[in-house]
Protein backbone atom coordinates (compact mmCIF):
# COMPACT_ATOMS: atom_id res chain seq x y z
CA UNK A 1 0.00 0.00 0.00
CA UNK A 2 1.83 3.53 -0.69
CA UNK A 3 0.19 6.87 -0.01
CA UNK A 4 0.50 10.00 -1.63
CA UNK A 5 2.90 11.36 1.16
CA UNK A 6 5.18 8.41 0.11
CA UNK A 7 5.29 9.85 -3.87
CA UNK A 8 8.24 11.50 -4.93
CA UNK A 9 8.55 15.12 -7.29
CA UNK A 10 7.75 14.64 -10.80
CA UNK A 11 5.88 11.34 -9.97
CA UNK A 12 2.31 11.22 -11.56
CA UNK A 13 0.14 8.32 -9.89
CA UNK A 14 -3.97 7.16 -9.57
CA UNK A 15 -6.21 7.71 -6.77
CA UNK A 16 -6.63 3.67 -5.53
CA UNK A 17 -8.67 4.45 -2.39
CA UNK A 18 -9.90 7.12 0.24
CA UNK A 19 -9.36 6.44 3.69
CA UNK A 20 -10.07 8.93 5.75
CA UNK A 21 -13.48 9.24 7.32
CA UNK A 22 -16.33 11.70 7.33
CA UNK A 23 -15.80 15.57 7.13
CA UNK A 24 -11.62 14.78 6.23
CA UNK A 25 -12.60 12.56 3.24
CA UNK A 26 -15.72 14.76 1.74
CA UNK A 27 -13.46 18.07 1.73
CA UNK A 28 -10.84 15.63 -0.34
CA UNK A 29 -13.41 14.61 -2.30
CA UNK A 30 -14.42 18.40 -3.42
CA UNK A 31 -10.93 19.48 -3.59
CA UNK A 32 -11.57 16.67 -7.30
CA UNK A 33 -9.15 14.05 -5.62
CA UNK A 34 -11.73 11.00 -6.05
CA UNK A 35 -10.94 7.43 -7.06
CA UNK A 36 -9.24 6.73 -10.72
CA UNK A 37 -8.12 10.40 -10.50
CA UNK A 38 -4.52 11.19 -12.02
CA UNK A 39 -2.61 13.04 -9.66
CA UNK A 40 0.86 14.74 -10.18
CA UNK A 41 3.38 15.82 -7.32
CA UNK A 42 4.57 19.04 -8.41
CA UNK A 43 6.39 20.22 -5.20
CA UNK A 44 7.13 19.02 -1.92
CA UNK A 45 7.99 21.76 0.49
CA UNK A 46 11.63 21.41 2.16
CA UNK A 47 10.59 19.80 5.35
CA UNK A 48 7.78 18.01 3.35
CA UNK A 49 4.66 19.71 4.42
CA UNK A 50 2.94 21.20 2.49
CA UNK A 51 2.85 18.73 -1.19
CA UNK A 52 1.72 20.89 -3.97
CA UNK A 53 0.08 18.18 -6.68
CA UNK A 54 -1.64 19.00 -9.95
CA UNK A 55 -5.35 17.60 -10.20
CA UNK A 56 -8.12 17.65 -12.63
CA UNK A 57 -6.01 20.90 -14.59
CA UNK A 58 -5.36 22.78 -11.56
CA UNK A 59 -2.92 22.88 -8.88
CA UNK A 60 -3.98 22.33 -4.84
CA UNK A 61 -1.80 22.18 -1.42
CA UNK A 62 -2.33 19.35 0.60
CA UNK A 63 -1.02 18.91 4.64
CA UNK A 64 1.48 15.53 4.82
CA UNK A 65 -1.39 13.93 7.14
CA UNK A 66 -4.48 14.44 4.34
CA UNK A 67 -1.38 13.01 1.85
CA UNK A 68 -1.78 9.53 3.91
CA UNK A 69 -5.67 9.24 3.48
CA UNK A 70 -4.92 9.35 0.08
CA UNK A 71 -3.88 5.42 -1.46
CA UNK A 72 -2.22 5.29 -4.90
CA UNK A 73 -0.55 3.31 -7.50
């Protein structure tokens, strides 16, 4: 299982699986992130928080911890 926190710059991967619960997975959901989603990582701050990723044609900061709800391959 690998997360989107695990992902490295450059790397573009698909959304697997959500798994955070309630209010933390419908804001992830909204932000376009759903499952079969492309995702690139664009950026990843120096000390690794924030991860700037490009979704859906636009681009959207995520916190590390919202990065590990997020399953890829």
């Amino acid at each position: 299982m690998k997360t989107l926190k695990e992902v490295k710059c450059g790397e573009t991967v698909k959304v697997k699986k959500l798994t955070g619960v309630g209010a933390v997975k419908r804001r992830i959901m909204d932000m376009g992130i759903t499952k079969g989603t492309d995702v690139l990582v664009r950026k990843v701050a120096p000390l690794g928080d924030p991860i700037e990723v490009s979704v859906r044609g636009y681009e959207l900061s995520l916190r590390k911890a919202d990065a590990e709800m997020i399953e890829v391959e």
